[in-house]
N, C-alpha and C. Protein backbone atom coordinates (compact mmCIF):
# COMPACT_ATOMS: atom_id res chain seq x y z
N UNK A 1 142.93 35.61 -25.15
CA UNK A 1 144.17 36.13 -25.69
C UNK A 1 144.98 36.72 -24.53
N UNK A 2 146.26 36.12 -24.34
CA UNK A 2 147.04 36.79 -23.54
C UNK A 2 147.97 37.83 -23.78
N UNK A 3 147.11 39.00 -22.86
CA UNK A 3 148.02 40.86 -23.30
C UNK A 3 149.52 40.82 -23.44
N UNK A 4 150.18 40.00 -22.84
CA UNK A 4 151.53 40.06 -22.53
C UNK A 4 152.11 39.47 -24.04
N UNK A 5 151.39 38.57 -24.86
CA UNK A 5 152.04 37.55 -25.60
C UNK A 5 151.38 38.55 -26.88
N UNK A 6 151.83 38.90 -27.80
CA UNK A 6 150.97 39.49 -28.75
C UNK A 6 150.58 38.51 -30.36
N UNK A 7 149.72 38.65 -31.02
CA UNK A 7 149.07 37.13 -31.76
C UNK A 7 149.49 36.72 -32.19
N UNK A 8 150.22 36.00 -32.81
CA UNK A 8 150.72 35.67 -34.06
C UNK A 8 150.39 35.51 -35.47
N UNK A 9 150.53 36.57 -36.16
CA UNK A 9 149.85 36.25 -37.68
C UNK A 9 150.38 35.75 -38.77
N UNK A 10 149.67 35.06 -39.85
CA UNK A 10 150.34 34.41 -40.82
C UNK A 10 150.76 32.99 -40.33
N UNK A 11 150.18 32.42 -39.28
CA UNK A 11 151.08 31.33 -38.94
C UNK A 11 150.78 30.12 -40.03
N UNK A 12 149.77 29.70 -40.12
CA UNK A 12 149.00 29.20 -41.39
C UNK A 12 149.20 29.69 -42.32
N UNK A 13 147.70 30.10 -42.85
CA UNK A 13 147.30 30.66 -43.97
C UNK A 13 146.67 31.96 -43.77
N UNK A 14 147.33 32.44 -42.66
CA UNK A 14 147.30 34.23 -42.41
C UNK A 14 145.48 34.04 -42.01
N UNK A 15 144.89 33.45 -42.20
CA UNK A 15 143.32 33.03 -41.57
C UNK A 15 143.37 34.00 -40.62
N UNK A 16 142.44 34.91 -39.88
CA UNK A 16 142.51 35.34 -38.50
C UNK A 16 141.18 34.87 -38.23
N UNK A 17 140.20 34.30 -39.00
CA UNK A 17 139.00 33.86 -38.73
C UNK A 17 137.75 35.03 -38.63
N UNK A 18 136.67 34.96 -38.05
CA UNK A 18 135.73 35.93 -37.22
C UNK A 18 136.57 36.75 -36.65
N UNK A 19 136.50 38.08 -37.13
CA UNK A 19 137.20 38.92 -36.08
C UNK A 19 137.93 39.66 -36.61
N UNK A 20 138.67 40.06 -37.98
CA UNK A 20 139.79 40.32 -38.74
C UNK A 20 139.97 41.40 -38.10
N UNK A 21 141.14 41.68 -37.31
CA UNK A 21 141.28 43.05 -36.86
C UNK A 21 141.93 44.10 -37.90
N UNK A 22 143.20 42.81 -38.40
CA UNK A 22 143.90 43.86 -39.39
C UNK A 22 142.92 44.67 -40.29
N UNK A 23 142.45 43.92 -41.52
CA UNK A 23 141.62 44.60 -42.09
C UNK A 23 140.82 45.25 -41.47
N UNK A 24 140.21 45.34 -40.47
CA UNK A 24 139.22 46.42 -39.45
C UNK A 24 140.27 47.69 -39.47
N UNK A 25 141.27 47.39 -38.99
CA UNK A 25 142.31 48.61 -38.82
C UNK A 25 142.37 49.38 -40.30
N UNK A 26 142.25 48.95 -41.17
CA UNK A 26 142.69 48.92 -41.87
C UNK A 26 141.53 49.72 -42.68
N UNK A 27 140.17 49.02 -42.59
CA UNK A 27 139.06 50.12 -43.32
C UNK A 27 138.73 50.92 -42.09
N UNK A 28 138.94 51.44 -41.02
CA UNK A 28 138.76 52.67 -40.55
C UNK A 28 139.80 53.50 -40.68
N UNK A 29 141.41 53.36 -41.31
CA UNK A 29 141.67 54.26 -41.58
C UNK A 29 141.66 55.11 -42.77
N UNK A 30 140.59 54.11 -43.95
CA UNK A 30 140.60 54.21 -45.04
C UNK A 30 139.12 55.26 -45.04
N UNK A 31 138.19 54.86 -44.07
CA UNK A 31 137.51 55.85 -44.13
C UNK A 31 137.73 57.16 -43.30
N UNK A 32 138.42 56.99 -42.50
CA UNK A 32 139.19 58.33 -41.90
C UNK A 32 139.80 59.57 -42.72
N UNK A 33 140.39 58.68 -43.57
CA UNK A 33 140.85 59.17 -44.83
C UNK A 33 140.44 59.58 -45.84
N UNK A 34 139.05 59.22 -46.24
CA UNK A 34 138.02 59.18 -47.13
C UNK A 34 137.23 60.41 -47.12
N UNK A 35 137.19 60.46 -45.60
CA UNK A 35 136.27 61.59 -45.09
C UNK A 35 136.67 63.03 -44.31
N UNK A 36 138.35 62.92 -44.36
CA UNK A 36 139.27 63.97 -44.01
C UNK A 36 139.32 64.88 -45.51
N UNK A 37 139.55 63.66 -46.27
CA UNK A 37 139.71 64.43 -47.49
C UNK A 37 138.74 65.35 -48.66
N UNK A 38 137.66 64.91 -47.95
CA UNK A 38 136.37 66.27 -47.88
C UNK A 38 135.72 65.50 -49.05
N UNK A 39 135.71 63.92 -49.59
CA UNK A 39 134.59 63.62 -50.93
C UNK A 39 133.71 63.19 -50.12
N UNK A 40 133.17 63.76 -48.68
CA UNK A 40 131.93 63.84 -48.30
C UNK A 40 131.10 65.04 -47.83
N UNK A 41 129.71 64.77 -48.67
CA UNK A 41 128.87 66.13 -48.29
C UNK A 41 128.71 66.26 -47.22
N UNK A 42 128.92 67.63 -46.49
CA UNK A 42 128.64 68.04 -45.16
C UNK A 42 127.60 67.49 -44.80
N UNK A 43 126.42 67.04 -44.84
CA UNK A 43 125.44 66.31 -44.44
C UNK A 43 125.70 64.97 -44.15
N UNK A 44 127.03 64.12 -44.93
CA UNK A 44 127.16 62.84 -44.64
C UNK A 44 128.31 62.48 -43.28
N UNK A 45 128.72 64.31 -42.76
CA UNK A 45 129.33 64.02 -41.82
C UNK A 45 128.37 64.45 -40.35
N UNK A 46 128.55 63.45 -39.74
CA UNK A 46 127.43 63.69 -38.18
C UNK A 46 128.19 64.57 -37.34
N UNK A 47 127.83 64.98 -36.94
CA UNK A 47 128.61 66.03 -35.33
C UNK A 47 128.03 64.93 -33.86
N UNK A 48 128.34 65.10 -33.53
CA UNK A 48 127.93 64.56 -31.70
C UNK A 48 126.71 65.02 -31.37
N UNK A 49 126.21 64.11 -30.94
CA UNK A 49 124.74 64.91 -30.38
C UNK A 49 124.81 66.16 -29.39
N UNK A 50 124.04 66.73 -29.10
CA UNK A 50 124.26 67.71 -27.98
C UNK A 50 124.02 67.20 -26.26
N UNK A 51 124.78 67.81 -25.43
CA UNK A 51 124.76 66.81 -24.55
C UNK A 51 123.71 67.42 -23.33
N UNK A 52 123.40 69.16 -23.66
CA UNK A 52 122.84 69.96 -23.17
C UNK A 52 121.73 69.60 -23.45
N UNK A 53 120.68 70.01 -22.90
CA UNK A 53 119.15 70.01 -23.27
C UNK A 53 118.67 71.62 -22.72
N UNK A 54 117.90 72.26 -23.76
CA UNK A 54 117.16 73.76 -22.76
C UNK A 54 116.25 73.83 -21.99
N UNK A 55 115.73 74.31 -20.87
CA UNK A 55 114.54 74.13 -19.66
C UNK A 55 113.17 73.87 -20.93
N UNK A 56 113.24 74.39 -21.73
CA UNK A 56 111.92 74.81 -22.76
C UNK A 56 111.78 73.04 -23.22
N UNK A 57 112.81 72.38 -23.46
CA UNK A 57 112.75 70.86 -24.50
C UNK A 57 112.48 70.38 -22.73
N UNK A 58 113.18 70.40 -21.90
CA UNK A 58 112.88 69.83 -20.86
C UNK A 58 111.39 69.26 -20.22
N UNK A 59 111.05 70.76 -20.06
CA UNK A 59 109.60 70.52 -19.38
C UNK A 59 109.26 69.83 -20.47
N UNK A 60 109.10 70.28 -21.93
CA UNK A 60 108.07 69.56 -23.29
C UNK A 60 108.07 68.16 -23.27
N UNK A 61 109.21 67.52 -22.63
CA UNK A 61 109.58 66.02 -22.63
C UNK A 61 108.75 65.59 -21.38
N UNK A 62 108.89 66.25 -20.21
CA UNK A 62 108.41 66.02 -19.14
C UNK A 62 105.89 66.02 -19.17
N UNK A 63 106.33 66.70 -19.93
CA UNK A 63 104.63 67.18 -20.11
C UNK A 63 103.93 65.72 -20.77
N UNK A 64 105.03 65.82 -22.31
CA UNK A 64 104.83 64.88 -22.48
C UNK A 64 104.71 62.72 -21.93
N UNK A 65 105.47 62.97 -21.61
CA UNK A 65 105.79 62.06 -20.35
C UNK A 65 104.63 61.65 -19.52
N UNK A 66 104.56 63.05 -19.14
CA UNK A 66 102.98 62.79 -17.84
C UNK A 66 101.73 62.69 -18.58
N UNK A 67 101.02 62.78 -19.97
CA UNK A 67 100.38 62.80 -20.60
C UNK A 67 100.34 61.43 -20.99
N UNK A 68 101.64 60.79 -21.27
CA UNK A 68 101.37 59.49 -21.92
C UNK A 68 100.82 57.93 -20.21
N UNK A 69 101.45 58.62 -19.13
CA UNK A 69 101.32 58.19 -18.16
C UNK A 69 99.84 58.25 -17.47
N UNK A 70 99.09 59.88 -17.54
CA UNK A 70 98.23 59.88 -17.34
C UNK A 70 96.88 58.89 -17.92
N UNK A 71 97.25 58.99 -19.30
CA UNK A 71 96.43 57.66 -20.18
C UNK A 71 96.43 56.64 -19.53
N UNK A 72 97.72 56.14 -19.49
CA UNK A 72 97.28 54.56 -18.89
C UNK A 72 97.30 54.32 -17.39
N UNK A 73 96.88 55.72 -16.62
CA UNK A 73 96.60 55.43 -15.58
C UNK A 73 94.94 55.57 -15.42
N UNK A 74 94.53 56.09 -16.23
CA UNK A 74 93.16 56.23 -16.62
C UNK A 74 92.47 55.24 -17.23
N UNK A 75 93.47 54.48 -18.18
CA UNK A 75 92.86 52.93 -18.39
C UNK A 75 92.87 52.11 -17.50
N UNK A 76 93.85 51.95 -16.80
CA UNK A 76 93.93 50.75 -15.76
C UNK A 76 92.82 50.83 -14.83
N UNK A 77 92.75 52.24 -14.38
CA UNK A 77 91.64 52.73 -13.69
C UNK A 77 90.08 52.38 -14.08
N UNK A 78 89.80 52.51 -15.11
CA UNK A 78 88.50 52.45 -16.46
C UNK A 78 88.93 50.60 -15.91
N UNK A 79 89.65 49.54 -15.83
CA UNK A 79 89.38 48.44 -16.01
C UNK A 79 89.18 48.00 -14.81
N UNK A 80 89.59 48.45 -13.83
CA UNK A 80 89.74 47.93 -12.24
C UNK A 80 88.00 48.27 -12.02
N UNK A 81 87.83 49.39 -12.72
CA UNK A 81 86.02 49.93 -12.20
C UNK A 81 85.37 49.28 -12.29
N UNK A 82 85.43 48.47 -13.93
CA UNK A 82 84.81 47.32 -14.27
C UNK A 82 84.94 46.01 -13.82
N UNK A 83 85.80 45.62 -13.32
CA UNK A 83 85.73 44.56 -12.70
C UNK A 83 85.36 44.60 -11.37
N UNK A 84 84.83 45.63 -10.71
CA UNK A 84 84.74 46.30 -9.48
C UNK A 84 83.03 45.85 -9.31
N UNK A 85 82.28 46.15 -10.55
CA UNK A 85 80.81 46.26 -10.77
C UNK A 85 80.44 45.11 -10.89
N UNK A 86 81.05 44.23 -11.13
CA UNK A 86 80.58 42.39 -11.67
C UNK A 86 80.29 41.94 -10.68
């Protein structure tokens, strides 16, 4: 699609094929609208995740992390032994 030339619609049978933008435009402002106008339960609206993390979730991720690492460095280890003894 060339930016400069803008699409032409309706040229046919208004078809836009795969892709319908209009209607796309068209149900996000309907749910914009839907959901400005409050007939959704506060639970059905999401907030943004948080982008912060606290030192406390930090390390817990990190612990975890090295725990799941330590395992399979302990298996690989446990298999190399065994093939070590044959």
């Amino acid at each position: 699609m060339n930016p400069d030339k803008p699409p032409e619609h309706g040229k046919d049978d208004g078809n836009q094929g795969e892709g319908d933008r209009i209607s796309a435009r068209r149900h996000d402002r309907h749910v914009r609208e839907f959901v400005a106008g409050g007939k959704v339960d506060p639970a059905g609206v999401r907030d943004p995740h948080p982008t912060k993390v606290t030192i406390e979730e930090l390390v817990a991720k990190g612990r975890t992390f090295v725990d799941r690492v330590e395992a399979l460095v302990h298996r690989v280890a446990d298999r190399i032994g065994r093939r070590s003894h044959r």
